[in-house]
PDB file of N, CA and C in Angstrom:
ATOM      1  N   UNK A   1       0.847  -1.172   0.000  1.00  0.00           N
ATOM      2  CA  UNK A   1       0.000   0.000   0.000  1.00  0.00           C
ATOM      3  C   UNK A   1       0.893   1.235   0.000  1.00  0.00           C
ATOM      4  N   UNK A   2       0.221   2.227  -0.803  1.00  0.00           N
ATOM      5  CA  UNK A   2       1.040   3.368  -0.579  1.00  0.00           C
ATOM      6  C   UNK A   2       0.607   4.580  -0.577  1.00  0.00           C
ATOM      7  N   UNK A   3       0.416   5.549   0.158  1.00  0.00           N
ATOM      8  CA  UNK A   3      -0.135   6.878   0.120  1.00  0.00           C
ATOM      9  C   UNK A   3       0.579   8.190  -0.390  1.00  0.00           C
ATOM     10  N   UNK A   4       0.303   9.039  -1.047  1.00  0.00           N
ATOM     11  CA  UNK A   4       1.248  10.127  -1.263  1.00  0.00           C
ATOM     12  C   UNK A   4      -0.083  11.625  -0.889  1.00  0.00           C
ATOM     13  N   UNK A   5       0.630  12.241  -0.133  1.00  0.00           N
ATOM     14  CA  UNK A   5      -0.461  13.224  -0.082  1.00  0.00           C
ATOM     15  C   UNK A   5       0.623  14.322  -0.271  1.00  0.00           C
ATOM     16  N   UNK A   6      -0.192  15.375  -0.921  1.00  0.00           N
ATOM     17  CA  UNK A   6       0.121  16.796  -1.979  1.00  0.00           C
ATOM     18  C   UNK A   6      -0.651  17.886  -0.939  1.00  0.00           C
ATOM     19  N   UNK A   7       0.181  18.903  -1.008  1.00  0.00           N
ATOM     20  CA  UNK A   7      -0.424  20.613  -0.302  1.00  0.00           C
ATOM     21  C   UNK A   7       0.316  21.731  -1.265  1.00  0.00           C
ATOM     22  N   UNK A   8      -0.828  22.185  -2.039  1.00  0.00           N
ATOM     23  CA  UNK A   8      -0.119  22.816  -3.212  1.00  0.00           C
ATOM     24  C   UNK A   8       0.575  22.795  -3.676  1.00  0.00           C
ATOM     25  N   UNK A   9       0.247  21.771  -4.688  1.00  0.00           N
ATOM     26  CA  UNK A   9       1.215  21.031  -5.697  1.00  0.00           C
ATOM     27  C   UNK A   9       0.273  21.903  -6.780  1.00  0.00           C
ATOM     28  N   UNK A  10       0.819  21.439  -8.180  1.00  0.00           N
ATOM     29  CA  UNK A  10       0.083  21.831  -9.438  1.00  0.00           C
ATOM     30  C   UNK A  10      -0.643  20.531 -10.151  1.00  0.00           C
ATOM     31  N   UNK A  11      -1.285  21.245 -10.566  1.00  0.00           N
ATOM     32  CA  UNK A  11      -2.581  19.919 -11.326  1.00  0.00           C
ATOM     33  C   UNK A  11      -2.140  19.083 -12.069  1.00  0.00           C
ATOM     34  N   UNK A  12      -0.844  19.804 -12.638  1.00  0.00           N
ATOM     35  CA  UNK A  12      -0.308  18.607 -13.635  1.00  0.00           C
ATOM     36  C   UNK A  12       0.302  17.452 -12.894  1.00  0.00           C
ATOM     37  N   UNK A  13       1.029  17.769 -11.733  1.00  0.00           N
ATOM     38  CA  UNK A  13       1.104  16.590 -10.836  1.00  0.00           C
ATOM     39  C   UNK A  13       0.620  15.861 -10.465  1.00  0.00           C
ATOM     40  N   UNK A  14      -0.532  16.349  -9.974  1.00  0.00           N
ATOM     41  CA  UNK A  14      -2.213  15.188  -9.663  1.00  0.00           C
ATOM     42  C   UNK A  14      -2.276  14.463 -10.623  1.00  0.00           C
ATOM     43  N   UNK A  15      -2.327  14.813 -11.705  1.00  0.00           N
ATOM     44  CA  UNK A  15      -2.700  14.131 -12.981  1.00  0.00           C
ATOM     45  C   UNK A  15      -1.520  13.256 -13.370  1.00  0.00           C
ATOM     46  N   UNK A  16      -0.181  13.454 -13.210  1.00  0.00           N
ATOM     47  CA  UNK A  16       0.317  12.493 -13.611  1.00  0.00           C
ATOM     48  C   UNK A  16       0.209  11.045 -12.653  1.00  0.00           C
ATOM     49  N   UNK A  17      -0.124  11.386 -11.367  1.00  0.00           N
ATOM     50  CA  UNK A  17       0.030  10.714 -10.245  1.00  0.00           C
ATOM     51  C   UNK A  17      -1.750   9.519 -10.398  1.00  0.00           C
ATOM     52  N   UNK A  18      -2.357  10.213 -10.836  1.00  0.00           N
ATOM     53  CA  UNK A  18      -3.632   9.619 -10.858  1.00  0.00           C
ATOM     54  C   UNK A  18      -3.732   8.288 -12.196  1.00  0.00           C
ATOM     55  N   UNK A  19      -2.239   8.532 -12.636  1.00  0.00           N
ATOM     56  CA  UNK A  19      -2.007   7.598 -13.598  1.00  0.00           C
ATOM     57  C   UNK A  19      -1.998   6.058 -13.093  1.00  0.00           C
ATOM     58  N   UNK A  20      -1.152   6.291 -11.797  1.00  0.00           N
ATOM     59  CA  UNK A  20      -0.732   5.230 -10.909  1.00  0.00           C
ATOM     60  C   UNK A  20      -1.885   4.946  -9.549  1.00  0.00           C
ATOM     61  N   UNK A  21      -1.739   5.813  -9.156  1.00  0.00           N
ATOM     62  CA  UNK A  21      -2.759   5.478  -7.833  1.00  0.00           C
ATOM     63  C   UNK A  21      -4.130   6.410  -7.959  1.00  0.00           C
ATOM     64  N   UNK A  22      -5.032   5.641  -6.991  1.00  0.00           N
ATOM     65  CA  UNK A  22      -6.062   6.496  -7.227  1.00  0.00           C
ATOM     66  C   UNK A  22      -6.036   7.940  -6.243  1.00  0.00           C
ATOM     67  N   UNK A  23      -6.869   8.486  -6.549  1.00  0.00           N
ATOM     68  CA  UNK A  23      -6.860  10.000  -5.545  1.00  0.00           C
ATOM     69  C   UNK A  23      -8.685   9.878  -4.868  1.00  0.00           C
ATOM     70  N   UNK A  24      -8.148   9.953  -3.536  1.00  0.00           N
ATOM     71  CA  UNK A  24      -9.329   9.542  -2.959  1.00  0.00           C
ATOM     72  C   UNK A  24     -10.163  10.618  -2.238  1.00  0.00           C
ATOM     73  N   UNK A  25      -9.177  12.055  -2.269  1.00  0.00           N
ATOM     74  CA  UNK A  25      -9.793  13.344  -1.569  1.00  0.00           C
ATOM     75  C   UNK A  25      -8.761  13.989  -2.263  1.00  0.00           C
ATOM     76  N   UNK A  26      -8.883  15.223  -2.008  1.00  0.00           N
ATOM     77  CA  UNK A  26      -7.812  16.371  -3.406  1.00  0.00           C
ATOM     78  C   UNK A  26      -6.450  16.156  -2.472  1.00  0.00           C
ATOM     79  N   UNK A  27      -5.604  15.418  -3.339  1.00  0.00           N
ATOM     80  CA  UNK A  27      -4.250  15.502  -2.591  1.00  0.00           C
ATOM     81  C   UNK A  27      -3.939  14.463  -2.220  1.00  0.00           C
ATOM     82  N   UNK A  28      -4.726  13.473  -1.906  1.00  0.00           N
ATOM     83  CA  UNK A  28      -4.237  12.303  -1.203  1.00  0.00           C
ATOM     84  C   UNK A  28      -4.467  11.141  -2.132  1.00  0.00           C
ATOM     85  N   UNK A  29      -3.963  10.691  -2.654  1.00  0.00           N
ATOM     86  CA  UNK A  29      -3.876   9.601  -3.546  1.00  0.00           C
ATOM     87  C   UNK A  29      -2.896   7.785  -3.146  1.00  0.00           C
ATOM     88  N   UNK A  30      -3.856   7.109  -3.580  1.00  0.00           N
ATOM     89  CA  UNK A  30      -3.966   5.444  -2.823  1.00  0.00           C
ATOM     90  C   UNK A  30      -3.617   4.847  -3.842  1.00  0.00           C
ATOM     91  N   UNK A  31      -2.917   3.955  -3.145  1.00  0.00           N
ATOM     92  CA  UNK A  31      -2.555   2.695  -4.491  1.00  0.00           C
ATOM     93  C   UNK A  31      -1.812   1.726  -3.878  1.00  0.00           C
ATOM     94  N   UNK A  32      -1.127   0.584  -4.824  1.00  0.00           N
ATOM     95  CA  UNK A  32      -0.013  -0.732  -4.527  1.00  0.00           C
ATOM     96  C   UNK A  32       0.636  -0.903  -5.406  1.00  0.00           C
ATOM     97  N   UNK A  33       0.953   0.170  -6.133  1.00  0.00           N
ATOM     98  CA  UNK A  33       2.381   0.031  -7.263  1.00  0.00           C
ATOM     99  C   UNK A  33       3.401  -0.592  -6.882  1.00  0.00           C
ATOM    100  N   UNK A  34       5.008  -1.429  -7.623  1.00  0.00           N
ATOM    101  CA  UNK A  34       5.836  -1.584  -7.405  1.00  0.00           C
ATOM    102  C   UNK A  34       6.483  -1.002  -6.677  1.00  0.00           C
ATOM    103  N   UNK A  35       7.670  -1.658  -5.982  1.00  0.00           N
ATOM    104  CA  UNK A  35       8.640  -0.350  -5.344  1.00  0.00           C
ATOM    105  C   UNK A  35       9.283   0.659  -6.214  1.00  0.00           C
ATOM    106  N   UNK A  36       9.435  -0.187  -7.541  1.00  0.00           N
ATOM    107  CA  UNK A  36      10.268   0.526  -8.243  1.00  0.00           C
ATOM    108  C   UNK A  36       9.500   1.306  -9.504  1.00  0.00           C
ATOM    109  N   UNK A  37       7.732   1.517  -9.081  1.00  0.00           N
ATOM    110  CA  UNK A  37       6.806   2.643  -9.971  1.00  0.00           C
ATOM    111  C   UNK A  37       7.289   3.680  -8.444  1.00  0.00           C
ATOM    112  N   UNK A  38       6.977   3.194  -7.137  1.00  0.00           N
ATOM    113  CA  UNK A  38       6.926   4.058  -6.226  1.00  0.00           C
ATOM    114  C   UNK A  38       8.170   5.088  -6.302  1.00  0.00           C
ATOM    115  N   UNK A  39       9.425   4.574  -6.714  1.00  0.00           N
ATOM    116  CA  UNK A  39      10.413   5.293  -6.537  1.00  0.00           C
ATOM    117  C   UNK A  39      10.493   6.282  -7.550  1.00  0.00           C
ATOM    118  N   UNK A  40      10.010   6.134  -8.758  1.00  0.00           N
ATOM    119  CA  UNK A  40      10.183   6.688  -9.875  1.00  0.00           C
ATOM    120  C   UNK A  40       9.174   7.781  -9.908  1.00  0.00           C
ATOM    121  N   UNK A  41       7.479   7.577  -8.843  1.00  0.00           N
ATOM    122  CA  UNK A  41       6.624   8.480  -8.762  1.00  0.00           C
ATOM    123  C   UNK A  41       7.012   9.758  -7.388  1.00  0.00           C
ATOM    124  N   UNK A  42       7.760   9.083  -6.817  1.00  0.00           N
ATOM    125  CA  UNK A  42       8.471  10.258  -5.616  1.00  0.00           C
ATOM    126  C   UNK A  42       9.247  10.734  -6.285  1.00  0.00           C
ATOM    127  N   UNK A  43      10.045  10.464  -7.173  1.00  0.00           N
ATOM    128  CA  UNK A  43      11.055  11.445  -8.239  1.00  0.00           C
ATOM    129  C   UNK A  43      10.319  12.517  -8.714  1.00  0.00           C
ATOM    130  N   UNK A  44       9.239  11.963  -9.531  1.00  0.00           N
ATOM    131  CA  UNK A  44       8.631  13.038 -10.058  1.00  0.00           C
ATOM    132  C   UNK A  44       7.878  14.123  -9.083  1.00  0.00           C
ATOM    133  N   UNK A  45       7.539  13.278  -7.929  1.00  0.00           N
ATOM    134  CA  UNK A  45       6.640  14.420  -7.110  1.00  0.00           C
ATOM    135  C   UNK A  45       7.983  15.121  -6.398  1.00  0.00           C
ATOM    136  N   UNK A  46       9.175  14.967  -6.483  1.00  0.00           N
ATOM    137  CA  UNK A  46       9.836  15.992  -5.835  1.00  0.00           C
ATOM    138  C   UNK A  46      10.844  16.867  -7.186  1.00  0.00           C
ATOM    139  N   UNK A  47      10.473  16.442  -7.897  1.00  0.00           N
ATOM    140  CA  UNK A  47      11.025  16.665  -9.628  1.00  0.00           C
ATOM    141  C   UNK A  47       9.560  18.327  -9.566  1.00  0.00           C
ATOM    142  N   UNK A  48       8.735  17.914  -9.466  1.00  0.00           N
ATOM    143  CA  UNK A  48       7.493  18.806  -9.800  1.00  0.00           C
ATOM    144  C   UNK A  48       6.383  19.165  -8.982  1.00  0.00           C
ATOM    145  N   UNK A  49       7.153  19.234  -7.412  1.00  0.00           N
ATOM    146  CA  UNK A  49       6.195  19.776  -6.147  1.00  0.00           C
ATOM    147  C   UNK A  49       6.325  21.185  -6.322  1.00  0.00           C
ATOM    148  N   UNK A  50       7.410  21.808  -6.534  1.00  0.00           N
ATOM    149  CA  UNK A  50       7.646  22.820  -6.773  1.00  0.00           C
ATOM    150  C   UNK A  50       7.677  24.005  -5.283  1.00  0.00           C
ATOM    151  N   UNK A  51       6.844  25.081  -4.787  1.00  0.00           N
ATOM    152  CA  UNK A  51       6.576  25.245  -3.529  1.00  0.00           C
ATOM    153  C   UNK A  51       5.493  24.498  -2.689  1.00  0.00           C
ATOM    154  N   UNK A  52       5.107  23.119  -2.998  1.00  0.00           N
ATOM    155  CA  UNK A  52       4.232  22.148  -2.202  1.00  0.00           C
ATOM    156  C   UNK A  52       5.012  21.646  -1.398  1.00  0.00           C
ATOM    157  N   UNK A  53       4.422  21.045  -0.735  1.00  0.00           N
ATOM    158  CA  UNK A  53       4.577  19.721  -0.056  1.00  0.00           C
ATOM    159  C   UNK A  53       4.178  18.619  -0.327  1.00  0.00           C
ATOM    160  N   UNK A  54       4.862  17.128  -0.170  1.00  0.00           N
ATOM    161  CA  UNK A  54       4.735  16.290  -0.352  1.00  0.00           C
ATOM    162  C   UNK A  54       5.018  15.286   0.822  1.00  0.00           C
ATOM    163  N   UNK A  55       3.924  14.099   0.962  1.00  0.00           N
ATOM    164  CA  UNK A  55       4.512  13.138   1.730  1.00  0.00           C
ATOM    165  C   UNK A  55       4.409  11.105   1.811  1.00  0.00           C
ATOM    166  N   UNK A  56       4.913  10.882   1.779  1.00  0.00           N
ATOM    167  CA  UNK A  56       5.169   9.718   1.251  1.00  0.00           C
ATOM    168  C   UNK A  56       4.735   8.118   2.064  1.00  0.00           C
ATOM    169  N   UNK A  57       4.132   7.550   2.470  1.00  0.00           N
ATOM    170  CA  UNK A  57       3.794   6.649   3.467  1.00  0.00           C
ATOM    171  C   UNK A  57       3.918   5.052   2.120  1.00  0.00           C
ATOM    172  N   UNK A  58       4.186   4.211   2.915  1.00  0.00           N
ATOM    173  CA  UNK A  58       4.086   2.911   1.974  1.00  0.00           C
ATOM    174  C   UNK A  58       4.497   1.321   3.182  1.00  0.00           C
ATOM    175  N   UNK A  59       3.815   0.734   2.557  1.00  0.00           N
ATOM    176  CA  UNK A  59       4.109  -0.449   3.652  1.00  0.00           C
ATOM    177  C   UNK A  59       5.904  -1.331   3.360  1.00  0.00           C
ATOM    178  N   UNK A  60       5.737  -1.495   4.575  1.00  0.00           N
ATOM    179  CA  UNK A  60       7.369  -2.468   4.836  1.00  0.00           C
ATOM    180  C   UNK A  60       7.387  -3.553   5.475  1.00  0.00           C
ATOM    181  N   UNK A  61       8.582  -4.224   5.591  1.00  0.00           N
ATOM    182  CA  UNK A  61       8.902  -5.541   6.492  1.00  0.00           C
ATOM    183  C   UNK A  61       9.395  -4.507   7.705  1.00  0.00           C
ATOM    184  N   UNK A  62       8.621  -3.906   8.497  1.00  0.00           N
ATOM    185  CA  UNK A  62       9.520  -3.390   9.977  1.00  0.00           C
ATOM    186  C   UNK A  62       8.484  -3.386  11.277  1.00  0.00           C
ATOM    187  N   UNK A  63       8.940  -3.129  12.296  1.00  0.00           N
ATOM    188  CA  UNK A  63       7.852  -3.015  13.616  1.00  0.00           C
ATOM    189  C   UNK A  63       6.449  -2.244  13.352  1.00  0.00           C
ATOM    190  N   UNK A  64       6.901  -1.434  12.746  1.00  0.00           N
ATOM    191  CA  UNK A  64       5.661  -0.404  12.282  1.00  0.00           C
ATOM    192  C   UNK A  64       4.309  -0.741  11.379  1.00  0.00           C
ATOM    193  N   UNK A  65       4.901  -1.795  10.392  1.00  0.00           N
ATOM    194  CA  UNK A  65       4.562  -2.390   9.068  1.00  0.00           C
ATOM    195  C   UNK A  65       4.626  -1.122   8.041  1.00  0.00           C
ATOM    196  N   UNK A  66       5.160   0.093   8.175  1.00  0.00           N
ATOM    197  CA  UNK A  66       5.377   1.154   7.507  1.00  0.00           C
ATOM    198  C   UNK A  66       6.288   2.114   7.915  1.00  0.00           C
ATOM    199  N   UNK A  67       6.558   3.048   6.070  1.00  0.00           N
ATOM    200  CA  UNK A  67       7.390   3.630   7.000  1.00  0.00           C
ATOM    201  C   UNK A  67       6.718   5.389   5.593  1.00  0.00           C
ATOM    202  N   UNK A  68       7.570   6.486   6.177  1.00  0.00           N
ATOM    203  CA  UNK A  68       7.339   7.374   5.604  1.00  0.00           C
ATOM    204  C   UNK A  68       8.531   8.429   4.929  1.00  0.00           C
ATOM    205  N   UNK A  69       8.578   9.359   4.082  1.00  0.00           N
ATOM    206  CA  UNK A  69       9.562  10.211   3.701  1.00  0.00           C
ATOM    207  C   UNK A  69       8.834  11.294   3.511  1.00  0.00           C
ATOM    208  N   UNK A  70       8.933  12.644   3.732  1.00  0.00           N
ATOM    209  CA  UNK A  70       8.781  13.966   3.169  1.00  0.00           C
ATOM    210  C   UNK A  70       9.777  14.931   2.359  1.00  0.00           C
ATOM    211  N   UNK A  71       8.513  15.734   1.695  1.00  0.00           N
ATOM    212  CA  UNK A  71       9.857  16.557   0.826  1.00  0.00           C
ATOM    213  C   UNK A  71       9.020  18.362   1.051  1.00  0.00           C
ATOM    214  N   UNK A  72       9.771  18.607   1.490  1.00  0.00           N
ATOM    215  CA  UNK A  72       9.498  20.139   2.022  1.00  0.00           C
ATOM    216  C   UNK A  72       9.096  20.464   3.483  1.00  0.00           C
ATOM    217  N   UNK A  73       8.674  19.782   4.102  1.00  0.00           N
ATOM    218  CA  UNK A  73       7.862  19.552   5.012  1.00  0.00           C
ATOM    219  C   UNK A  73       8.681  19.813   6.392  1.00  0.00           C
ATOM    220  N   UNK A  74       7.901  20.902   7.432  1.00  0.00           N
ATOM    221  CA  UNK A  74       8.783  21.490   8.573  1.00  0.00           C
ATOM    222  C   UNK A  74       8.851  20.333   9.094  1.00  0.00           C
ATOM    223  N   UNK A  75       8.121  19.380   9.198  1.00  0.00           N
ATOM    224  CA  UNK A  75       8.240  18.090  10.338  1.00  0.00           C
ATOM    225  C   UNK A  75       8.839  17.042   9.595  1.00  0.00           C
ATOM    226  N   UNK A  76      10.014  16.531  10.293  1.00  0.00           N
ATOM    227  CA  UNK A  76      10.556  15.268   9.755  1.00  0.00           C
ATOM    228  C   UNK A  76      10.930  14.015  10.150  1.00  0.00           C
ATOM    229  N   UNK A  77      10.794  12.737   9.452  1.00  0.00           N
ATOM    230  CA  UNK A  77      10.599  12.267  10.026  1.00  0.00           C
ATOM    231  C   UNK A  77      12.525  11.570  10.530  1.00  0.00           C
ATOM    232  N   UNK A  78      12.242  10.931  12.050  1.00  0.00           N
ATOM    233  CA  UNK A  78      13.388  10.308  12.615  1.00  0.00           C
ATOM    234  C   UNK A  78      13.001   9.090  12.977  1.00  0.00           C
ATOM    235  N   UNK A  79      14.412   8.341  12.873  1.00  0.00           N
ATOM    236  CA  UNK A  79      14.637   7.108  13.501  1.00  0.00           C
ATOM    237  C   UNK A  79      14.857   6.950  14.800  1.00  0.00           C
ATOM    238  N   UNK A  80      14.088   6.134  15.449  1.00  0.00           N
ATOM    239  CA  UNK A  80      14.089   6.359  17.169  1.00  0.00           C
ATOM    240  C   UNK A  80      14.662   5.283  17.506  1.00  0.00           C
ATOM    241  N   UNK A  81      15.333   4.418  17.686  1.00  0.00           N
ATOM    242  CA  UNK A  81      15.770   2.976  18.149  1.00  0.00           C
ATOM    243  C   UNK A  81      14.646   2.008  17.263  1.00  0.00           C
ATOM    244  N   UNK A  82      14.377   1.808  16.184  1.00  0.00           N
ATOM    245  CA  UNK A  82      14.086   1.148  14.841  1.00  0.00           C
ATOM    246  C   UNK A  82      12.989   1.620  14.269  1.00  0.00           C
ATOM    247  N   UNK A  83      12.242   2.572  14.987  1.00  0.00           N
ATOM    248  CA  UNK A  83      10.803   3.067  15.091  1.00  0.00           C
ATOM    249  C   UNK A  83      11.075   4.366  14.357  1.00  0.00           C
ATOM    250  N   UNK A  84       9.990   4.831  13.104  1.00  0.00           N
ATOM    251  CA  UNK A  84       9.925   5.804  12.551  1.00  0.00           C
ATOM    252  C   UNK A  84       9.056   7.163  13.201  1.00  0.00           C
ATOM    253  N   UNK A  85       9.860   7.922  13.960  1.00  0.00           N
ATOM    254  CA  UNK A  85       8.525   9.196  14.468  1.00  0.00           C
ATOM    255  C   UNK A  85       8.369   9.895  13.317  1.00  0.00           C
ATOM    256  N   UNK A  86       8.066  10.629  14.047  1.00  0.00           N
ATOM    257  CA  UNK A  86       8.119  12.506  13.339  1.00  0.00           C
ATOM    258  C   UNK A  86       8.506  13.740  14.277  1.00  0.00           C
ATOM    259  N   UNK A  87       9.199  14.414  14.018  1.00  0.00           N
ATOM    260  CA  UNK A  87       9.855  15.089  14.585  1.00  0.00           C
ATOM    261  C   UNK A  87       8.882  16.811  14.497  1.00  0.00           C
ATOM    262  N   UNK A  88       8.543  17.289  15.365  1.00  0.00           N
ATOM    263  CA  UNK A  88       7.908  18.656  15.040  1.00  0.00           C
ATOM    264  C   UNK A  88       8.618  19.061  15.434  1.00  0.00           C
ATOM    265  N   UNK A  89       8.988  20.674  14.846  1.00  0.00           N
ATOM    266  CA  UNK A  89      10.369  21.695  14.367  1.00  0.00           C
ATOM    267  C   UNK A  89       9.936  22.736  15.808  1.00  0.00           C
ATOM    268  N   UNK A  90      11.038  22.667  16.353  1.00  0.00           N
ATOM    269  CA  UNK A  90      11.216  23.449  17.495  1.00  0.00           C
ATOM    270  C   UNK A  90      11.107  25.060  18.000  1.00  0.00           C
ATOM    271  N   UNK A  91       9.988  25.489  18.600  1.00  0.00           N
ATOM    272  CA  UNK A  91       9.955  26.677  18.512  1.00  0.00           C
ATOM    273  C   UNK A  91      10.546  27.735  18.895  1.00  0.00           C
ATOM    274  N   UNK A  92      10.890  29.149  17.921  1.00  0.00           N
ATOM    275  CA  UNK A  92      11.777  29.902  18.206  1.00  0.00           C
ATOM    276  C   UNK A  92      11.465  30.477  19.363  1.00  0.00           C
ATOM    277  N   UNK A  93      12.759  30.970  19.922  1.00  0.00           N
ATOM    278  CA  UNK A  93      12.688  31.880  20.900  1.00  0.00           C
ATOM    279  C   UNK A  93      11.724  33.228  20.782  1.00  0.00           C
ATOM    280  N   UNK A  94      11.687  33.240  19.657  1.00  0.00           N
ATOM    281  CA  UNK A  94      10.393  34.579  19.414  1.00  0.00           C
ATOM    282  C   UNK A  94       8.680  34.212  19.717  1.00  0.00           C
ATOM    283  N   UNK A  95       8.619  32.633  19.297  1.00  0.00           N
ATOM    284  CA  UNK A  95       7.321  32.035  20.048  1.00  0.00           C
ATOM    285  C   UNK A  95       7.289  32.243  21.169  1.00  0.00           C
ATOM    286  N   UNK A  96       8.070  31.905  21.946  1.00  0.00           N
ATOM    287  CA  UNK A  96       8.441  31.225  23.776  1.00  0.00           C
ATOM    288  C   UNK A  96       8.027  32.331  23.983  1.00  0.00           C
ATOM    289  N   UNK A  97       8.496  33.938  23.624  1.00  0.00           N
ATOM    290  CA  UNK A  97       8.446  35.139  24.343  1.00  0.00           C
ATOM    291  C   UNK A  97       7.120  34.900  24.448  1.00  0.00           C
ATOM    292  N   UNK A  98       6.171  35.067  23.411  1.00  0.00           N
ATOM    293  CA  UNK A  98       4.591  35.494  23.383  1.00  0.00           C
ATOM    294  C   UNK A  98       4.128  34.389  24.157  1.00  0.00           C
ATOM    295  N   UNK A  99       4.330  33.494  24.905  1.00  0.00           N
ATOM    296  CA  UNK A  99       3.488  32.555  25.471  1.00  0.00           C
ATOM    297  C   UNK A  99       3.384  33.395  26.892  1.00  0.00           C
ATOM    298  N   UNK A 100       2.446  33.830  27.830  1.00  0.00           N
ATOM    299  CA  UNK A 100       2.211  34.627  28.748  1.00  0.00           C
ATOM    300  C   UNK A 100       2.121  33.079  29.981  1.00  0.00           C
ATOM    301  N   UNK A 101       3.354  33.535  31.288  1.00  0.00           N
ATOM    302  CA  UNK A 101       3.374  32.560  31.954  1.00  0.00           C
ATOM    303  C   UNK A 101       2.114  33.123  33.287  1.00  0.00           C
ATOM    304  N   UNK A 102       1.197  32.157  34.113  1.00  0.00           N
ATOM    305  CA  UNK A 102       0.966  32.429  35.111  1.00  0.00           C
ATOM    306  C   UNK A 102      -0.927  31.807  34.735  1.00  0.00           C
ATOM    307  N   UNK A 103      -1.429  32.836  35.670  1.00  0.00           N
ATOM    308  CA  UNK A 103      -3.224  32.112  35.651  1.00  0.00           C
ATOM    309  C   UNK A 103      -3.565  32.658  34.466  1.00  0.00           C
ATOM    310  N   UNK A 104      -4.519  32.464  33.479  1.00  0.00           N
ATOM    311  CA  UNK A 104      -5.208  32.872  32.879  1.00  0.00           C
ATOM    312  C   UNK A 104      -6.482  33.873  33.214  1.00  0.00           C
ATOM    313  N   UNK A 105      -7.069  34.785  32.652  1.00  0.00           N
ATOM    314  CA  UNK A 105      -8.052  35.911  33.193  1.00  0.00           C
ATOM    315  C   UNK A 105      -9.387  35.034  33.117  1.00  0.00           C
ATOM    316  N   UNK A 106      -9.612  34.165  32.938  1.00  0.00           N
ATOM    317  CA  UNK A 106     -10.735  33.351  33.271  1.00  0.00           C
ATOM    318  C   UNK A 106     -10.668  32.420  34.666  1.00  0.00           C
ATOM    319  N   UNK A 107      -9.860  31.782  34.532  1.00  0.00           N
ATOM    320  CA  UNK A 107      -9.566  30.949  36.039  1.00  0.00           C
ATOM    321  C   UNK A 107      -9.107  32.301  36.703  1.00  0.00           C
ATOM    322  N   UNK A 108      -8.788  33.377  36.892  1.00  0.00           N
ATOM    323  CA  UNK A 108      -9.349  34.169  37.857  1.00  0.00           C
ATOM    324  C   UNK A 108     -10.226  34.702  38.059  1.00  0.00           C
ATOM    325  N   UNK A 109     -10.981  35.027  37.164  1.00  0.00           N
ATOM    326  CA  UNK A 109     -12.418  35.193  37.489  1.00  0.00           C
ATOM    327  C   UNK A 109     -13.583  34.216  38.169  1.00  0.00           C
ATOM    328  N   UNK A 110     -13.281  33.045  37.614  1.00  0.00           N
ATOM    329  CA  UNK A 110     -13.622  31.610  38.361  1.00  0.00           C
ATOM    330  C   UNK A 110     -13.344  31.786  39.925  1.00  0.00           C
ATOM    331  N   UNK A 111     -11.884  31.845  40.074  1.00  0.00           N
ATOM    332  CA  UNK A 111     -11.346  31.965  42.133  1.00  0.00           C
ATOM    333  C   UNK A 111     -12.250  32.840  42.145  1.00  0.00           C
ATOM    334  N   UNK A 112     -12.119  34.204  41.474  1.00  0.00           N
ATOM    335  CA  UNK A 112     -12.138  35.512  42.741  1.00  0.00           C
ATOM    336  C   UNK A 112     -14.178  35.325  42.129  1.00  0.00           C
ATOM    337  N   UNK A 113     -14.807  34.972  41.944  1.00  0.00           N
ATOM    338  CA  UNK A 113     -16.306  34.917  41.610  1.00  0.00           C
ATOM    339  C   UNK A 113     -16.512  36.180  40.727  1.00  0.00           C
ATOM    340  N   UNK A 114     -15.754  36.762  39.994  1.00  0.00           N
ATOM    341  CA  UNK A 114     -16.213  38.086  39.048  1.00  0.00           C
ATOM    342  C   UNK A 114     -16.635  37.506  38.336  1.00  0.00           C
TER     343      UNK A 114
END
């Protein structure tokens, strides 16, 4: 089995992709091609993602029974001791500032009964 899902890609990509697998919602397209249609259709989707994203899921011989690859994509994936995560991209110090530490103005209004 193999999934490839698209986030603004161009149509001509869909379309070449719909050659091979089916597309089952805009972007996400299903199938059980060879390994070696699969490899040749991730070429092209990283040949002609262009500013999209792309991401890649397909079944394996491993703990998981799958595994995944991305191409553009802030989150990536890692090897954990044989196990495939995903890694979400760490936030800057310019996030951290805006996070306001302490009670929120509702749970004080809650304590104090305002």
């Amino acid at each position: 089995m193999t999934v490839i899902v698209l986030t603004t890609c161009s149509a001509g990509l869909r379309g070449l992709l719909t050659r091979w697998l089916l597309e089952i919602s805009p972007g996400v397209f299903v199938g059980g091609p060879s390994a070696r249609v699969r490899e040749v259709l991730w070429g092209e989707v990283q040949a002609y993602a262009g500013n999209g994203r792309a991401l890649l899921v397909y079944s394996t011989n491993s703990e998981q029974g799958f595994t995944f690859e991305t191409f553009d994509h802030k989150w990536e994936p890692v090897d954990h001791e044989g196990m495939m995560l995903i890694q979400r991209p760490r936030a800057k110090s310019a996030d951290a500032a805006q996070v306001k530490k302490g009670w929120s103005k509702a749970s004080k209004r809650r304590r104090f009964g305002r």
